[in-house]
Each structure stands twice: as structure tokens, then as C-alpha cells.
Protein backbone atom coordinates (compact mmCIF):
# COMPACT_ATOMS: atom_id res chain seq x y z
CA UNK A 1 -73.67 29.85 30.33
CA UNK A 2 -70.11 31.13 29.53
CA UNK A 3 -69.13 31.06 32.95
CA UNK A 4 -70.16 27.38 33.44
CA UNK A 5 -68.24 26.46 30.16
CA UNK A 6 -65.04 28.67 31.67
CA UNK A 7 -65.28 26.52 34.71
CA UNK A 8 -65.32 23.21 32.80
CA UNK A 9 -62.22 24.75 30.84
CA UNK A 10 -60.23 25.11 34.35
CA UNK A 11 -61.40 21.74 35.98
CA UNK A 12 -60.14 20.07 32.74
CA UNK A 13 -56.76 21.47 32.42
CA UNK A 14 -55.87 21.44 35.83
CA UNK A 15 -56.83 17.72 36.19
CA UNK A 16 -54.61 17.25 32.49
CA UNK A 17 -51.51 18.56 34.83
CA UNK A 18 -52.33 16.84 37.43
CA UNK A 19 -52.89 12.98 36.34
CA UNK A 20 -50.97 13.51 33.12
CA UNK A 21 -47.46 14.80 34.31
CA UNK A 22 -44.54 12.27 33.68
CA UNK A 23 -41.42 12.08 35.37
CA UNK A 24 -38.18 10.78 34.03
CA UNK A 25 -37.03 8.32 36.41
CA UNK A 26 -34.38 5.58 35.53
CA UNK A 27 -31.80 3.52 36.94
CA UNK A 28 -28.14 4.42 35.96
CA UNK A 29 -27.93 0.77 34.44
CA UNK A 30 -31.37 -1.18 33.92
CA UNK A 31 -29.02 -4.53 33.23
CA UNK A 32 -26.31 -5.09 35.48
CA UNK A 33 -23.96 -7.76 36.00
CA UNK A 34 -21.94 -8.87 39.27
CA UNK A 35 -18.88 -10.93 38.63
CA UNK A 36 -17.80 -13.87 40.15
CA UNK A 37 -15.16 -13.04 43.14
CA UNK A 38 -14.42 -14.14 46.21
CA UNK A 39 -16.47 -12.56 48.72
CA UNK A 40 -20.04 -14.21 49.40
CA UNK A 41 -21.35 -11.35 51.23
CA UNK A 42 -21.16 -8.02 48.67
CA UNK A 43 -22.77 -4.50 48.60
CA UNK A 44 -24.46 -3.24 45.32
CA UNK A 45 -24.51 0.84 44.99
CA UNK A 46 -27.78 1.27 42.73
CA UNK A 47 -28.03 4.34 41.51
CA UNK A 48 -31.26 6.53 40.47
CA UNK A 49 -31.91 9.27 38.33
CA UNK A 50 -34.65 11.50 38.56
CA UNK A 51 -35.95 14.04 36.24
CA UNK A 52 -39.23 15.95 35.82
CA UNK A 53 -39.95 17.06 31.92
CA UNK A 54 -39.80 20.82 31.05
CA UNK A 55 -43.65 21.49 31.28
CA UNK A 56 -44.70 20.27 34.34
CA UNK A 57 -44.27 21.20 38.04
CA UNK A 58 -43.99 17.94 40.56
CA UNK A 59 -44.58 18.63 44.31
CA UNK A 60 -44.96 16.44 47.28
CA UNK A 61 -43.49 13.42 45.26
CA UNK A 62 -43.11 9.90 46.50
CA UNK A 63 -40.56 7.51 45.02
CA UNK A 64 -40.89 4.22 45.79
CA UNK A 65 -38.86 1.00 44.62
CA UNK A 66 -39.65 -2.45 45.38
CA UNK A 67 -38.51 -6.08 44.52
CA UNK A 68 -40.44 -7.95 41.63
CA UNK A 69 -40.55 -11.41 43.08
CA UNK A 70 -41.81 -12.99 39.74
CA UNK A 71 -38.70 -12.07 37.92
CA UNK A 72 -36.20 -12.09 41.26
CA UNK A 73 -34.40 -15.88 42.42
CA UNK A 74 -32.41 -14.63 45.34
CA UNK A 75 -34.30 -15.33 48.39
CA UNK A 76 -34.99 -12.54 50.13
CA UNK A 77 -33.44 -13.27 53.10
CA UNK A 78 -30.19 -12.70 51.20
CA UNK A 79 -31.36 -9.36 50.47
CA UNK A 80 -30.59 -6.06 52.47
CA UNK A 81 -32.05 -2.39 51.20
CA UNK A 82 -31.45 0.16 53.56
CA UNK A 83 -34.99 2.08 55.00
CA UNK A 84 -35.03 4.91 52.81
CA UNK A 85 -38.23 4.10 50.69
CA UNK A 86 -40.60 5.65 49.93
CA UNK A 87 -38.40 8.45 49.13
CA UNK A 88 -40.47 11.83 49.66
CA UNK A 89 -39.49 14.76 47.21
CA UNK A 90 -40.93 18.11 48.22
CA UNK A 91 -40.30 19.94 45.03
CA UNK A 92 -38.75 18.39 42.33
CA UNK A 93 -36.43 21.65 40.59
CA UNK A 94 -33.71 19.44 39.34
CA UNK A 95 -32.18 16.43 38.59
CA UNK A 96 -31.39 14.20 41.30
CA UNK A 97 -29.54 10.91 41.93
CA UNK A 98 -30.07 8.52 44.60
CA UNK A 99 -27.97 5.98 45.82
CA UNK A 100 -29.09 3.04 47.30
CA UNK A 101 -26.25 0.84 48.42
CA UNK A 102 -27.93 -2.89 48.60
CA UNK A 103 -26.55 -5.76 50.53
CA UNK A 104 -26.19 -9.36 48.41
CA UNK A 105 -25.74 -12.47 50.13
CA UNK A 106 -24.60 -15.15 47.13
CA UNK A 107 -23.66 -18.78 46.65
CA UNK A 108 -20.90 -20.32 45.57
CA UNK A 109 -22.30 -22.54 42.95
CA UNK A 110 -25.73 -20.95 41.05
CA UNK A 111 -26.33 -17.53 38.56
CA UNK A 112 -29.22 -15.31 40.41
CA UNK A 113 -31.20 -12.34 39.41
CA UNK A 114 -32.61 -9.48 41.39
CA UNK A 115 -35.48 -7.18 39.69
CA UNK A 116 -36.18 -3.95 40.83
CA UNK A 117 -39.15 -1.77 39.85
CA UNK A 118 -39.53 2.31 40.60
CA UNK A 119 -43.00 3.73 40.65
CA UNK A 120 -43.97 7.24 42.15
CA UNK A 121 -46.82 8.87 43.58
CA UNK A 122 -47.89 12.64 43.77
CA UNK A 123 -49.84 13.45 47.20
CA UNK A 124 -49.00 9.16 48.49
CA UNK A 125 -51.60 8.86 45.57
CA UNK A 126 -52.36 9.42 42.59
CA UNK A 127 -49.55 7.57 40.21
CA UNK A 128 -47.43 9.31 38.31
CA UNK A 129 -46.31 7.95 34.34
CA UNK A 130 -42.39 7.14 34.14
CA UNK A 131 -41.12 8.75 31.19
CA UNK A 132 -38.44 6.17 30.34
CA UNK A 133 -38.12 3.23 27.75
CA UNK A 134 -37.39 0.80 30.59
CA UNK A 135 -40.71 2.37 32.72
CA UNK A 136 -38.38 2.00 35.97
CA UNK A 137 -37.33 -1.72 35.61
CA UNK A 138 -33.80 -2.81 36.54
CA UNK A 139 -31.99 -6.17 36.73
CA UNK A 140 -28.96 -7.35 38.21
CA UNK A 141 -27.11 -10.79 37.75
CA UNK A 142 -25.51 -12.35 40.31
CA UNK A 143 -22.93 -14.71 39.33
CA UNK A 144 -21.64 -17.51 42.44
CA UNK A 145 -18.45 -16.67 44.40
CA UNK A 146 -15.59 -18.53 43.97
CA UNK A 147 -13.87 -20.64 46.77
CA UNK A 148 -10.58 -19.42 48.63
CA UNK A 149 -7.66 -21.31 48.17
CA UNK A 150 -7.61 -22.32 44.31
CA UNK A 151 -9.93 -19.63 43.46
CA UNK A 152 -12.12 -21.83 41.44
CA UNK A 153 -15.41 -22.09 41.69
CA UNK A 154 -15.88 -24.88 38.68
CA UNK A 155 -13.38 -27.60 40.54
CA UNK A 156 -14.58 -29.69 43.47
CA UNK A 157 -11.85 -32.29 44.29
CA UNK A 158 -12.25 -34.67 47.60
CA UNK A 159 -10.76 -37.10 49.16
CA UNK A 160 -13.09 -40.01 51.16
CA UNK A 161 -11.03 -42.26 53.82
CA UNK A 162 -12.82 -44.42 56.23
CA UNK A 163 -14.14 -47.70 56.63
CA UNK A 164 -17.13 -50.10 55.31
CA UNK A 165 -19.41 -52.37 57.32
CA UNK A 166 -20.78 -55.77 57.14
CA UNK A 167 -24.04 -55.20 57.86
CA UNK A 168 -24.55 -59.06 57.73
CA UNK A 169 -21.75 -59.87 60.03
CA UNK A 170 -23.41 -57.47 63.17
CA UNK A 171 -22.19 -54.09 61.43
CA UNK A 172 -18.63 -54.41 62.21
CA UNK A 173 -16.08 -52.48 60.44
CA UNK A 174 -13.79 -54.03 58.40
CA UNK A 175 -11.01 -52.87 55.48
CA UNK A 176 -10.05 -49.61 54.80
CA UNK A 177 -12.14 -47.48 52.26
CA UNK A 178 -10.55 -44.49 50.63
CA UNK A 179 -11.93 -42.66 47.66
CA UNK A 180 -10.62 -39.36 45.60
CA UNK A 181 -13.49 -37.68 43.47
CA UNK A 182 -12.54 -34.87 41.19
CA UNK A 183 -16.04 -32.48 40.17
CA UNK A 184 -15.87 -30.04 37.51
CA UNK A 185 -18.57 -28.01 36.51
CA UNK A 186 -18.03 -27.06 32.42
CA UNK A 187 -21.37 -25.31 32.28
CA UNK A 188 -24.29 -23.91 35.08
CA UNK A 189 -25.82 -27.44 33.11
CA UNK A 190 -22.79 -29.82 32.64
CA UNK A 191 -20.39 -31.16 35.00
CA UNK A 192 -17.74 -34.19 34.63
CA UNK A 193 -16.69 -36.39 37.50
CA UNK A 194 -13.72 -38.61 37.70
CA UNK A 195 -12.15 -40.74 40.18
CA UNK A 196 -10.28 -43.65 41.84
CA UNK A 197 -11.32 -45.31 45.12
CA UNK A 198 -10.74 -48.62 46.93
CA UNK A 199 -13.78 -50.66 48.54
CA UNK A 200 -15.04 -53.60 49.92
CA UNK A 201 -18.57 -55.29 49.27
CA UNK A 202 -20.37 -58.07 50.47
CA UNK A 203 -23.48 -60.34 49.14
CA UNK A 204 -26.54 -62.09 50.95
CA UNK A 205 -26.23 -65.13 51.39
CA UNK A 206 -26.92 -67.94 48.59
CA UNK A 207 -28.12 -70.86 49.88
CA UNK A 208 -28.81 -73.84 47.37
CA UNK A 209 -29.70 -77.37 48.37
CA UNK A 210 -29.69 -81.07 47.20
CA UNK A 211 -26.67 -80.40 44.80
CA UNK A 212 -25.16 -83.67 43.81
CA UNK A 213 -21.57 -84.72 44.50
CA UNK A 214 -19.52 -87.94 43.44
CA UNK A 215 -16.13 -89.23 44.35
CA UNK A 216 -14.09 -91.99 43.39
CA UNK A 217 -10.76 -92.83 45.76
CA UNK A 218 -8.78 -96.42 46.03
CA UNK A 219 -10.19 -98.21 49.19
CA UNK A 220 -6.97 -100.30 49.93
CA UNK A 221 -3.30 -98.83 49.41
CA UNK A 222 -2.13 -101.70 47.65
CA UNK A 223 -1.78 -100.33 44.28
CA UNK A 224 -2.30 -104.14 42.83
CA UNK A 225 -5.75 -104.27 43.76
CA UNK A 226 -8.66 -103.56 41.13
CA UNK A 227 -11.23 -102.12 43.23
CA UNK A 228 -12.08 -98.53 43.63
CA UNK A 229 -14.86 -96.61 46.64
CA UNK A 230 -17.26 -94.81 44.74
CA UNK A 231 -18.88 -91.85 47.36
CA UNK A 232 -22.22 -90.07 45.45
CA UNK A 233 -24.62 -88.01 47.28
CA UNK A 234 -25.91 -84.52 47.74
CA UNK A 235 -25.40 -81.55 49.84
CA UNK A 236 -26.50 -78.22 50.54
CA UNK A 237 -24.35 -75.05 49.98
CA UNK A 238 -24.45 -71.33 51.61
CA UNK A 239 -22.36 -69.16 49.79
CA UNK A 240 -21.14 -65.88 50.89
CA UNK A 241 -19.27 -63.46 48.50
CA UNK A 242 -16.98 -60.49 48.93
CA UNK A 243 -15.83 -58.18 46.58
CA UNK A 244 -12.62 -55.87 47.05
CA UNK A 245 -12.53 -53.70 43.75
CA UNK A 246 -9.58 -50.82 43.43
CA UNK A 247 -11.34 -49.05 40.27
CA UNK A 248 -11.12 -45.93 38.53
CA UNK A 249 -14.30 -44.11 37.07
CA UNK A 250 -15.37 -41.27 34.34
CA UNK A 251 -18.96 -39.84 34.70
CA UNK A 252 -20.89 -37.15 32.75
CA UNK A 253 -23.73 -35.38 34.64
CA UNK A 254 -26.49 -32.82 32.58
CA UNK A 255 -28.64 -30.89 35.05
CA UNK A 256 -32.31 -30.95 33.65
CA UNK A 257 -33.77 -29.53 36.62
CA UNK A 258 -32.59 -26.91 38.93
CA UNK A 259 -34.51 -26.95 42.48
CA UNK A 260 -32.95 -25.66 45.26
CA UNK A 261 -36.21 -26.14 47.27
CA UNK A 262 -36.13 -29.82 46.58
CA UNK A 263 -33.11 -31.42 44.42
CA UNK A 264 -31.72 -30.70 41.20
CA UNK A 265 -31.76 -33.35 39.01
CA UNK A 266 -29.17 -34.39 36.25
CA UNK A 267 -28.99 -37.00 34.01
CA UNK A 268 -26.11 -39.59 33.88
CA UNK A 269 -23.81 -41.57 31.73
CA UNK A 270 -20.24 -43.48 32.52
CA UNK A 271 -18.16 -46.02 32.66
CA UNK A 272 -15.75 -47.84 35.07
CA UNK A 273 -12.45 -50.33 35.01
CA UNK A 274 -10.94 -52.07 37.78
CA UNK A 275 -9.62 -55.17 39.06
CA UNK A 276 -11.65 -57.01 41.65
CA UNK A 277 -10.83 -59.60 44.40
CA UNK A 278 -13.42 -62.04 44.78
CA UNK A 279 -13.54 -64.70 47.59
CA UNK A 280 -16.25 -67.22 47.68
CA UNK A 281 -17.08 -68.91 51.56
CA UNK A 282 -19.22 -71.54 51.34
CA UNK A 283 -20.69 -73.84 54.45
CA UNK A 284 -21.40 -77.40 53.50
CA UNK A 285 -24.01 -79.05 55.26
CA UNK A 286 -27.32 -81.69 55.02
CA UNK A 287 -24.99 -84.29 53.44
CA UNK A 288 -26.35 -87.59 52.05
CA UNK A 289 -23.90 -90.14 51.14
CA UNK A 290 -23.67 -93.64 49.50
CA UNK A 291 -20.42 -95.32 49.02
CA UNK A 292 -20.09 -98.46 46.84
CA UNK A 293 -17.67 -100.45 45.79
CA UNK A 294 -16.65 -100.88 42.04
CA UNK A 295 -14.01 -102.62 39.77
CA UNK A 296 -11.54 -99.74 38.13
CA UNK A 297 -12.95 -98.66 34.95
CA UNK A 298 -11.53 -98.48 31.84
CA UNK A 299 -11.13 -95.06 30.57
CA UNK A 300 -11.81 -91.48 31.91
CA UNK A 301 -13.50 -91.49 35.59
CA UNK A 302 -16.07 -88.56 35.67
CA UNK A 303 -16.46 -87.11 39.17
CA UNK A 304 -18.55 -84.23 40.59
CA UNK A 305 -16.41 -83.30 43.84
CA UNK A 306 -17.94 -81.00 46.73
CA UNK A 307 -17.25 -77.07 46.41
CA UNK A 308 -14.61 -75.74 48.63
CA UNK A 309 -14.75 -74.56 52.15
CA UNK A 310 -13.63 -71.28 50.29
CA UNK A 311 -11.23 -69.80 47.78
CA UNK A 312 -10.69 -66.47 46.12
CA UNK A 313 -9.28 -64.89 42.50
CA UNK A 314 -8.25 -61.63 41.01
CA UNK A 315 -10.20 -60.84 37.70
CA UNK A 316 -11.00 -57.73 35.51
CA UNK A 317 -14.34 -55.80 35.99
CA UNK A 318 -15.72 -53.23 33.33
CA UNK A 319 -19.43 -51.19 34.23
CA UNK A 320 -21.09 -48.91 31.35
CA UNK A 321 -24.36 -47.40 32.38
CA UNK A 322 -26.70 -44.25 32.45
CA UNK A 323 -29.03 -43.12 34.69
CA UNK A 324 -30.66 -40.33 36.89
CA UNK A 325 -28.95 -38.56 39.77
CA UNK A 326 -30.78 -36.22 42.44
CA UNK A 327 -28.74 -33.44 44.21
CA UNK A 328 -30.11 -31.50 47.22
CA UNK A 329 -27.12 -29.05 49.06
CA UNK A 330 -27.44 -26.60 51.72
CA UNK A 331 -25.02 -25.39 53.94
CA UNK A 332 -25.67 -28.57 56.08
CA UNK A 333 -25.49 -31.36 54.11
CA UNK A 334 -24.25 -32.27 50.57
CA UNK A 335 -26.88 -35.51 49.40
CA UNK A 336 -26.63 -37.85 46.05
CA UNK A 337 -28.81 -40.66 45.03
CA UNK A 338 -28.42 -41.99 42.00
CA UNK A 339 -30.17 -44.62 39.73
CA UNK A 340 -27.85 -46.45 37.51
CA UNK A 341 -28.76 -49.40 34.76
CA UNK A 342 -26.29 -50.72 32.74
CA UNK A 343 -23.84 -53.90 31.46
CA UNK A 344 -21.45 -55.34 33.49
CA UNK A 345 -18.67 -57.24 31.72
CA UNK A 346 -16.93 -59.91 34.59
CA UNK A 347 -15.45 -63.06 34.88
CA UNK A 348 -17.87 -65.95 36.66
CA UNK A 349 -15.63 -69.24 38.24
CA UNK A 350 -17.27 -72.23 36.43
CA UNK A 351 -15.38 -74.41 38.60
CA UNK A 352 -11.98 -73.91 40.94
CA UNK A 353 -9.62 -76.54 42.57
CA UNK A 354 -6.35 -76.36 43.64
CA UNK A 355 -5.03 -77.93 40.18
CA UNK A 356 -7.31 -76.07 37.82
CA UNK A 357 -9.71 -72.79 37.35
CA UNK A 358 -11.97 -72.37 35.12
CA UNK A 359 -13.83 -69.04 34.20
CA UNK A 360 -16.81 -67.95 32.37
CA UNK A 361 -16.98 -64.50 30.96
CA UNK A 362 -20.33 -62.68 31.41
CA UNK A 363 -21.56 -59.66 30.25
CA UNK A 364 -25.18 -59.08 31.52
CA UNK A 365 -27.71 -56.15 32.72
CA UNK A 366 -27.48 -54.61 36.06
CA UNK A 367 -29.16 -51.98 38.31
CA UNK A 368 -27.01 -49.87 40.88
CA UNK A 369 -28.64 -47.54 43.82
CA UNK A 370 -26.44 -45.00 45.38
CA UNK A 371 -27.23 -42.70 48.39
CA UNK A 372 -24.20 -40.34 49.40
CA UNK A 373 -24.36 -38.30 52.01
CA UNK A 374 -22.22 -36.31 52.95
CA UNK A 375 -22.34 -33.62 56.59
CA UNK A 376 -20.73 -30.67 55.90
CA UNK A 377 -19.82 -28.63 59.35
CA UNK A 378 -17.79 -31.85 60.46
CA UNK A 379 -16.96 -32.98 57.06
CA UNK A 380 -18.20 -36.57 58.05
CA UNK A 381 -19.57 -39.10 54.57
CA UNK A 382 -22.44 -41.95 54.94
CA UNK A 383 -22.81 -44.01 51.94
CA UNK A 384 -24.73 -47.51 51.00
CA UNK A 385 -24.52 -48.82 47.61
CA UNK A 386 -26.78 -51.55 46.05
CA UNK A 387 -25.95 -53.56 42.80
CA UNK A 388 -28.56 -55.84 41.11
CA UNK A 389 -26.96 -58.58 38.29
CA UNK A 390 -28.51 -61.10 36.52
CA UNK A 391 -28.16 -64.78 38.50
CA UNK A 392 -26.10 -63.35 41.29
CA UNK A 393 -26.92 -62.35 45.02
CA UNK A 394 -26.96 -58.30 45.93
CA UNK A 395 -23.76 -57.05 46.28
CA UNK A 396 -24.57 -54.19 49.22
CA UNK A 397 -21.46 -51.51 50.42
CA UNK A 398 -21.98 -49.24 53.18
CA UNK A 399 -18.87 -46.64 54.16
CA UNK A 400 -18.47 -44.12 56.73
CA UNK A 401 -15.36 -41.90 55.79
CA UNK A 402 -13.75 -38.12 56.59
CA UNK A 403 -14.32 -36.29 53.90
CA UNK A 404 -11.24 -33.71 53.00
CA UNK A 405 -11.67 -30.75 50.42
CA UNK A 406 -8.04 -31.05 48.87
CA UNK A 407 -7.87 -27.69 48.27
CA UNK A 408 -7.72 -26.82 52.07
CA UNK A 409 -5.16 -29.13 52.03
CA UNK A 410 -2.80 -27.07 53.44
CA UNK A 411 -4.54 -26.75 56.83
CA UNK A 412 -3.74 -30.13 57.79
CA UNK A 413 0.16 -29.45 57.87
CA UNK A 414 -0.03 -25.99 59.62
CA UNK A 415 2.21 -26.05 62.91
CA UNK A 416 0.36 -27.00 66.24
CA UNK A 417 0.16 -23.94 68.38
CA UNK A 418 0.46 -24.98 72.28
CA UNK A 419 -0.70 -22.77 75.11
CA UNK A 420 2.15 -20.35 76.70
């Protein structure tokens, strides 16, 4: 009996110091931060302490350290730790550190976080407690690299110069389009945007028919005689507009949603002034005409004349509007669309002749559609604009453009090296 109850004794101590031994293992730093520099690709020396406690005796020890995805943004792709895990200890006497140098692959434009965890092993398995407040959990921030040249991460200004397209006249190219767009990002969630640019934009077509006309001229040239031609009919109209606006534009943009899977999406809210040509060409056809003739009235003659063949006018324009904007960049492609509602404040011609204008000013809702695009390896921008307004046709712009980061400015005026 006391030998059975001696055994019992030995079985339970030695499994006590077996499955109840800690070991102090940390990380030098459990939070870490990497500053924003210039170099994308960077190499992180993580360091590891390991201790065992005064009472117990570790052997054949296995360290291992791994990456805890849940907590971790930084793709692993981006992610290099050299082969040296699990790390086998054959007896652990005294302290030792353990560097692991890890290779980061970063952004230029978003905060990431890598988070390690340690565990170890005695024998490959049975666990062993960590003896440490953080129980072998580390984190690192990552913060983006900043751009050569200015240094400045936050500041994002480009210049667009190209051409736009009637897409109604067979495509063809037609008046210069040039664009500068300054981007500064205040916060990781706030960014303003402001910028001048010079366009042209075109409507469908407005057709409207059995509009009535009258006309009143002297049917002889002697100035003696009392009777006048009176013309009156109607006519139909097909109106084509153009728009050439040179505007300058202030936009605030708070991200909501960060995807880089997908898009990022921010809300929106600005305002734009500029000056805008207008020019009006209208085709006149399915005339129907009556002329009579009539005695010279006394008084004012009333007459509704035919519109012009076309004419044109320089006005104010004024847009305030919010709205939703989605952002998707890679290293390929930059792409914006954006949803915009708003008021725009403009002047309508009530009626134009070559004696007299006359202008309404309206101030009514509109809609706006953006999709930017913009290919990054050849620097090369697609965009097509739509704007909705109350009573009026579409007003549609489509650009193609070379885009040019101004802050590799400098490369265009380097001197042209020429084979020797």
C-alpha cells in the first residue's frame, strides 16, 4: 500500500514539472512603430528574449512564431521572415536573444499592422505557458512611405493635357483640354482637392417642332405706300449646344470606407466658379408659311421671328453639390467615379438677336456622373463626364489627356543623351 501511494507521489510531481513549467519569452518591444521614410521596401530586426524561471529545467525546446492574420493588414505577400522557425533549443541554461530580421514591403498612401505571436513546445508537443504580461504578442505599425522628389507623402499635384471628343460628331477630337489638380491628404480620413482646368462639352440634340414664327416686312420700297407683308407660320428646330467652361474648383473628400480589395469610399462636398462659353446651332427645317397682306398698323407691331442659324455668349457659372466618390488604386491604374447632386446657378438666353440679348437667370437641381481613369505605367487619363439639369439636354465630356506628376517635373527638362 505505501509503495503504490509513493508511486502516485512521483507520477504526480514529475507530470507538475513537466506540463507546468513556464518560460519567459518576450519580444524586446511588444508595440512598435515604423516611421514614414522613403524607402518602400524596409527590413525590421525583431528581437526575442528568452528566459526559463529559476525552478525549472527546459530541454528539447521548440520556439515557434507565427503571423496572427486576424489582427495583421499587410498582405502577406509583402511579408518576408527568414526560415529559422521553429527554433529548436536543446537546453535552455541562459538567457537568449534572437534576432529575426523581417522584410516589409509598404505603400505609399495607407497605416498597416503586422501581429506576431510566440508559442513553444517541449518534445514538438506538449505546450509550454509564457510567463509574460503580453503572453508572446507583438505589434508593429507600418506607416506609408513618402514619395521622392518633394518628400511628401500627403501632396498629390497633377497636371491633365489632352483633348475631348464629340462623341456625337463620329468621336473626333476637338479643343484642347488641360487640367491641374492639387490632392492633399490632412488625415488617413480627410483629404482636400483643388483645381483649375479648361474643357469643352457638348449636348444631345434638342429637337422641338411646330414652333410658331411671324414676320412683318414692307412689300414695295416706296416708303409712301401703306401696306405691309405679314409672313406667320411654324417650324421645327434642332438645337445643338456646346459648352467651353475655364473654371476653378474646391472639394472636400471624408473616407468612410477603406477597401483596398474593392474601393474606398469617401463622401463629398464642393463648389465651383467659372466663366462659360456657350454657342447654340440650331437647323431650321419643316417650314409652313402664310404671307398676307395688311394695311400698317397703328402702334407697336408684335413679331415672333425664327431662331438663328446659331450664336454664342460668355456668362458666369457657379455649381455647389455633395455626393459619394469611389476610389480603387493599384499599381496599375488610379480609378474615380463620383456621384454628384447639387444647384447650379447659370444664365439661360430668353431670346438673342443681333440688336438685343436677353437672359434669364436660373438656379435649379442637377446630377453629375464622373468616371476618371487614370493608367499609371504610361501615365495616360480617360475621363467621361455626365451632367443632368432641369429643362436642358445632357451635357456629356469625354477627355483623353497625359497625365504629369508635377513633382517629377524636373525629368522633363533633363538634357537628351545621344548615342557616342
Amino acid at each position: 500500500m505505501s509503495k503504490n501511494i509513493l508511486l502516485i507521489l512521483l507520477v504526480t510531481v514529475f507530470a507538475n514539472n513537466v506540463y507546468s513549467q513556464k518560460i519567459k519569452i518576450n519580444f524586446e518591444t511588444s508595440n512598435d512603430t515604423i516611421a514614414s521614410s522613403q524607402g518602400q521596401e524596409i527590413t525590421k530586426h525583431v528581437k526575442i528574449i528568452v528566459k526559463k524561471d529559476s525552478t525549472s529545467t527546459l530541454k528539447n525546446l521548440t520556439l515557434k512564431m507565427e503571423i496572427v492574420k486576424g489582427k495583421s493588414n499587410l498582405k502577406p505577400d509583402n511579408i518576408f521572415i527568414p526560415q529559422i522557425f521553429p527554433y529548436a533549443i536543446a537546453d535552455l541554461k541562459k538567457e537568449i536573444i534572437i534576432d529575426v530580421p523581417i522584410k516589409l514591403s509598404r505603400d505609399n498612401a495607407h497605416d498597416r499592422i503586422l501581429s506576431l505571436q510566440l508559442t513553444a513546445f517541449k518534445n514538438d508537443t506538449v505546450k509550454v505557458d509564457i510567463d509574460d504580461d503580453k503572453k508572446g504578442f507583438a505589434e508593429i505599425y507600418i506607416e506609408p512611405y513618402k514619395l521622392n522628389l518633394n518628400d511628401d507623402p500627403d501632396f498629390e499635384p497633377l497636371l491633365f493635357a489632352g483633348t475631348n471628343f464629340d462623341l456625337l460628331d463620329g468621336g473626333k477630337p476637338k479643343e484642347l483640354y488641360v487640367r491641374l489638380n492639387l490632392f492633399w491628404r490632412i488625415t488617413p480620413k480627410n483629404y482636400l482637392q483643388l483645381g483649375i482646368y479648361s474643357n469643352r462639352t457638348f449636348t444631345t440634340p434638342d429637337s422641338v417642332g411646330n414652333i410658331p414664327f411671324s414676320s412683318i416686312f414692307r412689300t414695295k420700297k416706296n416708303i409712301t405706300d401703306t401696306t405691309l407683308s405679314s409672313v406667320s407660320g411654324t417650324y421645327s428646330r434642332k438645337s445643338s449646344y456646346t459648352y467651353e467652361p475655364i473654371a476653378i474648383y474646391f472639394e472636400y473628400h471624408k473616407k468612410i470606407i477603406d477597401n483596398d480589395r474593392l474601393a474606398s469610399i469617401f463622401v463629398t462636398g464642393g463648389m465651383e466658379i467659372g466663366i462659360v462659353k456657350t454657342t447654340i446651332k440650331n437647323e431650321i427645317s419643316n417650314i409652313v408659311a402664310d404671307t398676307t397682306v395688311i394695311k400698317i398698323p397703328q402702334g407697336r407691331i408684335v413679331q415672333t421671328p425664327m431662331a438663328d442659324k446659331g450664336f454664342d455668349f460668355l456668362r458666369p457659372n457657379y455649381l455647389t453639390y455633395l455626393g459619394v466618390m469611389f476610389l480603387k488604386d493599384n499599381d496599375d491604374f488610379n480609378i474615380k467615379f463620383q456621384f454628384l447632386a447639387g444647384f447650379n446657378n447659370y444664365w439661360n438666353p430668353v431670346f438673342i438677336s443681333k440688336s438685343m440679348d436677353v437672359f434669364k437667370r436660373e438656379n435649379d437641381l442637377y446630377s453629375a456622373t464622373k468616371l476618371n481613369v487614370i493608367i499609371k505605367k504610361v501615365g495616360i487619363g480617360l475621363g467621361i463626364e455626365m451632367l443632368l439639369r432641369q429643362n436642358t439636354p445632357a451635357v456629356i465630356s469625354a477627355t483623353l489627356s497625359k497625365v504629369i506628376n508635377l513633382k517629377d517635373i524636373k525629368s522633363l527638362f533633363n538634357p537628351i543623351s545621344s548615342i557616342k
